[in-house]
Protein backbone atom coordinates (compact mmCIF):
# COMPACT_ATOMS: atom_id res chain seq x y z
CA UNK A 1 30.01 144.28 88.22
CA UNK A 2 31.63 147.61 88.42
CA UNK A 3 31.23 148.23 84.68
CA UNK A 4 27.31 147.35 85.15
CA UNK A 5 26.83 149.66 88.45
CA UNK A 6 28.95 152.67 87.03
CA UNK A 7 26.57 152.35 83.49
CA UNK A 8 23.16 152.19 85.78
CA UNK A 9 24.64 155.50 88.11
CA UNK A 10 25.44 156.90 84.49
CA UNK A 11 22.35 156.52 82.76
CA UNK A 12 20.12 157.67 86.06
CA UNK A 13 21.72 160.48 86.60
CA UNK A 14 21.98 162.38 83.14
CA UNK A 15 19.49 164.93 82.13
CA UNK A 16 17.16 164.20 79.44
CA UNK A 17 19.52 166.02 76.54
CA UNK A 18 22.18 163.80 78.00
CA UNK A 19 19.74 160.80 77.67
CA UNK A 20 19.15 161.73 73.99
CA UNK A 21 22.95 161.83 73.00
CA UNK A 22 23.67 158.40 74.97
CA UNK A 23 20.70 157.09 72.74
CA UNK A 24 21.55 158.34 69.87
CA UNK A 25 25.24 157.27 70.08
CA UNK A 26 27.38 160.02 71.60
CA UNK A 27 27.81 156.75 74.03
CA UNK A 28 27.67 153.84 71.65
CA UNK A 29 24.99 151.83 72.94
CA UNK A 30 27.19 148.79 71.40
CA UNK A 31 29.53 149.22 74.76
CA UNK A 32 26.96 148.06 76.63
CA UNK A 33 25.50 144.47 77.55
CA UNK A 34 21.91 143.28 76.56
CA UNK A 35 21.37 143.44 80.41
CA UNK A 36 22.21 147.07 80.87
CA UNK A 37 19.97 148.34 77.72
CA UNK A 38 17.05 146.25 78.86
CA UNK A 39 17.59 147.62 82.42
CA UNK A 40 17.76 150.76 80.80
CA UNK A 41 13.94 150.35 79.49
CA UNK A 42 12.88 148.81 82.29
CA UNK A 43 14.21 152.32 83.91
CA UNK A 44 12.20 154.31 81.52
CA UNK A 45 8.80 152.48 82.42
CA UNK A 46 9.35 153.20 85.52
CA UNK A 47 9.75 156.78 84.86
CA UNK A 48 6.54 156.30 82.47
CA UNK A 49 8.52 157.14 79.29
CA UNK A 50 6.88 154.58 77.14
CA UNK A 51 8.94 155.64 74.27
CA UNK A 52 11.94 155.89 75.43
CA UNK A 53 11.30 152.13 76.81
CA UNK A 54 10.15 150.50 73.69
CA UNK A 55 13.58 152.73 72.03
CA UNK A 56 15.90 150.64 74.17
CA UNK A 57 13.48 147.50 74.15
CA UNK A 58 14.25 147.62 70.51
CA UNK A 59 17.99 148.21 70.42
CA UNK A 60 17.93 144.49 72.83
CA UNK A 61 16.17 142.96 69.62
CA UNK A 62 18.78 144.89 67.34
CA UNK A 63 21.80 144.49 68.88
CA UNK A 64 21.08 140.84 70.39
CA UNK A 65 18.42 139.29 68.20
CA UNK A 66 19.31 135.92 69.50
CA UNK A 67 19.52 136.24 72.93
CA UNK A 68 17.10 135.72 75.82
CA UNK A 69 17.16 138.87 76.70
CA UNK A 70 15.72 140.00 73.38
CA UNK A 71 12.89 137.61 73.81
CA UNK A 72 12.03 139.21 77.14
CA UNK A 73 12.51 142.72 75.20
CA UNK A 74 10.31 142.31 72.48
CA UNK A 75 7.56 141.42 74.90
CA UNK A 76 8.54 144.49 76.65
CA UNK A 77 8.63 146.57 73.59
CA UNK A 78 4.45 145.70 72.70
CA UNK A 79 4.31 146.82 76.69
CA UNK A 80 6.16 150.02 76.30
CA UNK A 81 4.42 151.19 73.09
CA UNK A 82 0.95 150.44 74.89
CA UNK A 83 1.15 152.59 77.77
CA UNK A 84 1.73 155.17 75.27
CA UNK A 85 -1.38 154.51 73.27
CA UNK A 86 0.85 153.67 70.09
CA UNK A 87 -1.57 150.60 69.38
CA UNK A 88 -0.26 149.55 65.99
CA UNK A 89 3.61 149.22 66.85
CA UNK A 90 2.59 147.26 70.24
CA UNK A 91 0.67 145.03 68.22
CA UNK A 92 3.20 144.64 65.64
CA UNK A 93 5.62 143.62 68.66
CA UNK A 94 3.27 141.20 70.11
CA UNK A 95 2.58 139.80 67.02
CA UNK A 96 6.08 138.93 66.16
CA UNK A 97 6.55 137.42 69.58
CA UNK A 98 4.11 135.40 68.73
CA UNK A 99 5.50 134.37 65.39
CA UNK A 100 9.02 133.55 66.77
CA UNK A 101 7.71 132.30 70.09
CA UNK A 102 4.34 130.45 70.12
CA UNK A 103 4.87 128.09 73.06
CA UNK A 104 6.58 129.90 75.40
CA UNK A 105 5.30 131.36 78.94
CA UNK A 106 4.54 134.55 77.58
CA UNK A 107 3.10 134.13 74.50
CA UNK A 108 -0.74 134.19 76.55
CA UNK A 109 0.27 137.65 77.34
CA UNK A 110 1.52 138.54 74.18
CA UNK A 111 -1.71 137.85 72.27
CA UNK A 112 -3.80 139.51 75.24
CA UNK A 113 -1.50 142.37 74.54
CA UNK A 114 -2.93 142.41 71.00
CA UNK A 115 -5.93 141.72 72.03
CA UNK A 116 -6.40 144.90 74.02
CA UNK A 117 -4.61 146.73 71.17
CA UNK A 118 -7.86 146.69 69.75
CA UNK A 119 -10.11 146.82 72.36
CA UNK A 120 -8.61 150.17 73.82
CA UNK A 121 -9.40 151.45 71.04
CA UNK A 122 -13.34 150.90 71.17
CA UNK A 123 -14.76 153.92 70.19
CA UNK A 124 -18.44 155.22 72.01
CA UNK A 125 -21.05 153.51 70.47
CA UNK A 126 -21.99 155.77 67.72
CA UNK A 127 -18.56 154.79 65.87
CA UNK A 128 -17.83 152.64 63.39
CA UNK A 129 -17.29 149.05 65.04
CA UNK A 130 -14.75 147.51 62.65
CA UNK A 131 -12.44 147.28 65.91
CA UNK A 132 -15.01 145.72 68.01
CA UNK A 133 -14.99 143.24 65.80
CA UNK A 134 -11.18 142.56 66.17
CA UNK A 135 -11.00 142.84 69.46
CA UNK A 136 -13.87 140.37 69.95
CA UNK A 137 -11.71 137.69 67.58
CA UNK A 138 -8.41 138.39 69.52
CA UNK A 139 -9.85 138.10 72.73
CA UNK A 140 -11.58 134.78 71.74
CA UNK A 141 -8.16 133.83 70.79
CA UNK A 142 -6.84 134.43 73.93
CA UNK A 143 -9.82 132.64 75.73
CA UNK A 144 -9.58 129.40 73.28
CA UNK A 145 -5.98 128.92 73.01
CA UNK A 146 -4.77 130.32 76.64
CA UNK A 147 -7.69 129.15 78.64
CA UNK A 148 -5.88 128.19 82.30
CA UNK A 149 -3.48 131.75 81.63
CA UNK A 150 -4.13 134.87 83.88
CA UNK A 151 -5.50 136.27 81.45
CA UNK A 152 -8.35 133.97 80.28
CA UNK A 153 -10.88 135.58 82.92
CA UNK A 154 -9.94 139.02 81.87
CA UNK A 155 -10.40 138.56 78.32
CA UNK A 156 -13.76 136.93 78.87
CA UNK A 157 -14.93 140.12 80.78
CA UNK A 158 -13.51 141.98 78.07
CA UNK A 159 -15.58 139.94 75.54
CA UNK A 160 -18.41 139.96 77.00
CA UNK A 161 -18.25 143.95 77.42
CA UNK A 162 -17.32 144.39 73.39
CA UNK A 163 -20.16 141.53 72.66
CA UNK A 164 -22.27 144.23 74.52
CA UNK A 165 -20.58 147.18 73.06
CA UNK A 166 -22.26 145.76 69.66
CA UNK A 167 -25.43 145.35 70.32
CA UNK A 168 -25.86 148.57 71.52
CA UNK A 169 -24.52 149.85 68.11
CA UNK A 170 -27.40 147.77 66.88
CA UNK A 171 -30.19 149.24 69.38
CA UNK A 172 -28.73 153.23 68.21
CA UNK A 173 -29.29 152.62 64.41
CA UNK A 174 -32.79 150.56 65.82
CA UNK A 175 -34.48 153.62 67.76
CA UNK A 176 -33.07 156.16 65.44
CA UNK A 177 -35.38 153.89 62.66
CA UNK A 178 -38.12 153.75 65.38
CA UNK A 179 -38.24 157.35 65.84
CA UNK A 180 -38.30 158.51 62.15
CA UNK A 181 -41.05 155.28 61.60
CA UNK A 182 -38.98 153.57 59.35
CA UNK A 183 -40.65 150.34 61.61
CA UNK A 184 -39.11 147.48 59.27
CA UNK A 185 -35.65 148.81 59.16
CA UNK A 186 -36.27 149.14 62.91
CA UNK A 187 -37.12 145.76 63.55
CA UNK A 188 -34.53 144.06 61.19
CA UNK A 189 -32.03 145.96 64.02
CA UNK A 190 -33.74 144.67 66.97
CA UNK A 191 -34.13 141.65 66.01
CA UNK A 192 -30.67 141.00 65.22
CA UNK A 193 -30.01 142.18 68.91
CA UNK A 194 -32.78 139.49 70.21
CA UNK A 195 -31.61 136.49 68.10
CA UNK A 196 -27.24 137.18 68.05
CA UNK A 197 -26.79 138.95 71.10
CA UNK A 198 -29.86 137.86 72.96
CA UNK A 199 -27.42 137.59 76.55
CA UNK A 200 -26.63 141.42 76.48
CA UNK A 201 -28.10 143.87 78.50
CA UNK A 202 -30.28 145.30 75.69
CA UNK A 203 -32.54 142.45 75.06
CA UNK A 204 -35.48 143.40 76.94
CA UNK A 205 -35.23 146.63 75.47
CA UNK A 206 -35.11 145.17 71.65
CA UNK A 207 -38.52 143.53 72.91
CA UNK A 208 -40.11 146.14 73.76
CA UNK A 209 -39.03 148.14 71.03
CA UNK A 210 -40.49 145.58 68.49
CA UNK A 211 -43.82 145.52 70.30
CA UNK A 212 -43.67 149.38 69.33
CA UNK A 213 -42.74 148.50 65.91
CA UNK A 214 -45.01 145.93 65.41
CA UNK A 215 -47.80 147.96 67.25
CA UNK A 216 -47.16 150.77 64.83
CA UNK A 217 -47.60 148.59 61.91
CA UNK A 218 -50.82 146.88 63.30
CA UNK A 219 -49.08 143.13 63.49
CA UNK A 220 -50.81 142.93 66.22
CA UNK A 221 -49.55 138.61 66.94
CA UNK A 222 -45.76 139.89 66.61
CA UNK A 223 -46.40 142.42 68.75
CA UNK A 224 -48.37 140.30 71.56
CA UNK A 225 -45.37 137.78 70.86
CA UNK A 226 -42.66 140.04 71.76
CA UNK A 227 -44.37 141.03 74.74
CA UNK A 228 -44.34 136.96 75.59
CA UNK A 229 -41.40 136.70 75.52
CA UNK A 230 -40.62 139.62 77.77
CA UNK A 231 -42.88 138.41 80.11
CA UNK A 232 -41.10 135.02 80.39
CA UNK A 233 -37.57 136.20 80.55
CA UNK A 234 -37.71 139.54 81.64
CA UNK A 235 -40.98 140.03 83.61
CA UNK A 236 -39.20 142.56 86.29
CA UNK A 237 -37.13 144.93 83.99
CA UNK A 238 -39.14 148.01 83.37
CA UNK A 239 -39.40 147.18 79.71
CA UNK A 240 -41.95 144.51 80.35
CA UNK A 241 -44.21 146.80 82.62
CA UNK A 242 -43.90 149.39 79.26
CA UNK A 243 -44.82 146.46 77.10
CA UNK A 244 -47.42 145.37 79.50
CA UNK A 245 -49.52 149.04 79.39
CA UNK A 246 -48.93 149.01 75.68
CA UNK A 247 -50.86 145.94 74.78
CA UNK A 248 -52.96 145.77 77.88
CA UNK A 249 -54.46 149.36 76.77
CA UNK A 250 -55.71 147.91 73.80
CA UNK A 251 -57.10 144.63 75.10
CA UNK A 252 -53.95 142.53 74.12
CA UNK A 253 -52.77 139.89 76.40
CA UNK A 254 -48.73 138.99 76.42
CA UNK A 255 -49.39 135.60 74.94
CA UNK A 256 -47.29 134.06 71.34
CA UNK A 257 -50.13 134.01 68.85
CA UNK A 258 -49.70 132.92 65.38
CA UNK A 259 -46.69 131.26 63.56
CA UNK A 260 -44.22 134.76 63.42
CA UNK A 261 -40.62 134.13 64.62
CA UNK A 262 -41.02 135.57 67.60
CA UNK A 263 -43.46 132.73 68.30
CA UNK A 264 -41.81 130.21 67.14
CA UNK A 265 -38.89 131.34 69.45
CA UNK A 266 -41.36 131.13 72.67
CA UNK A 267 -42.61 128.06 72.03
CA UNK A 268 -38.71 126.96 71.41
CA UNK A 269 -37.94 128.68 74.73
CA UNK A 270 -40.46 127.63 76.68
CA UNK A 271 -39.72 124.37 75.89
CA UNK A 272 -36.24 124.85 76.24
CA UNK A 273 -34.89 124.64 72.81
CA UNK A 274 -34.13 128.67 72.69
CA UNK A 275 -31.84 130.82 74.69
């Protein structure tokens, strides 16, 4: 007990060159218990020294790689290295947790951990989405295989924001067609956003947007179909008054007409088949 209190007054007292030559063996870090190193990181978090943290975290896992107190280090270790934005090694630590610990307690946390190695990383919208994509596929993991964790309700919000994040990636590419007139590469992006990630926020606006597609390529039925839709589902957004003046100013009333897929959806929906 002694030995363990004179180590802690030791190792909070030195200055940070100090610090560096304990860590780096002017004090072996072999004369010390598992206990005191991982007290040691969890001393560094609290001083917000990722780094340093995850450094001791990882001399646990060296110097006592079967221990419990390297289990409870590694998990640690994929903490430390994400409060200092080092995404890949935290994920690398979680994933090995993982690996050498699928059913224990913490392995829910461990793979939301992962998860949100990715989705900090979500870039603004005009990025390349490859992450989005892995953070929507480790998040369902989390949801699927940890569904009564803490974490569960988190990683659904999470999902749901990244399932969001995507379709707006869709609707950029969509109105930069729209505004150049490219209308059928426009409406190949909008209506990917209306049938795979029709319970976003930027449905209504994919409506509209093909009834000023379709408008501008005089198919007229796709257009009055869109606006059908957006009448049903959406008939106090301010994308449905837009539609509404649209096809009202040329005589066009917001009903499905003809045999188009946007038709063929209403008549699904409205029966309740569709969305």
């Amino acid at each position: 007990m002694i030995g363990v209190a004179f180590s802690a007054i030791l190792l909070a007292g030195c200055t940070a060159q100090e610090r560096e030559g304990y860590a780096r063996g002017n004090i072996p870090l072999e004369t010390f218990s598992a206990q005191q190193i991982y007290e040691r990181g969890e001393y560094e978090l609290d001083r917000r020294d990722g780094e340093q943290a995850a450094y001791y975290f990882s001399e646990v896992e060296r110097l006592y790689p079967y221990s419990e107190w390297s289990k409870r280090a590694l998990i640690m270790q994929a903490y430390a290295f994400h409060t200092e934005k080092d995404y890949e090694n935290s994920r690398s630590s979680a994933q090995r947790y993982i690996d050498f610990y699928p059913t224990d307690e913490d392995a829910a946390y461990a793979q939301y951990l992962l998860a949100l190695s990715y989705y900090d990383q979500i870039e603004e919208v005009g990025r390349d989405q490859g992450l989005t994509f892995q953070a929507l596929q480790a998040l369902r993991t989390v949801i699927e295989r940890y569904p009564e964790s803490e974490y569960a309700r988190s990683s659904i919000l999470k999902f749901d924001l990244a399932f969001d994040h995507l379709a707006g990636k869709e609707m950029e590419i969509g109105r930069y067609y729209l505004r150049d007139k490219h209308f059928g590469a426009a409406i190949s992006r909008f209506r990917v956003v209306v049938e795979d990630f029709q319970t976003t926020t930027h449905t209504p606006e994919a409506l509209h947007r093909l009834v000023e597609a379709y408008l501008s390529l005089g198919l007229v039925q796709e257009a009055q179909s869109a606006g059908a839709i957006l009448g049903y589902n959406y008939q106090g957004s301010e994308w449905y008054r837009d539609s509404y003046t649209l096809l009202t100013n040329r005589g066009l009333p917001l009903e499905a007409q003809g045999d188009n897929w946007l038709a063929q959806a209403y008549r699904q929906m409205v029966k309740g088949e569709w969305l």
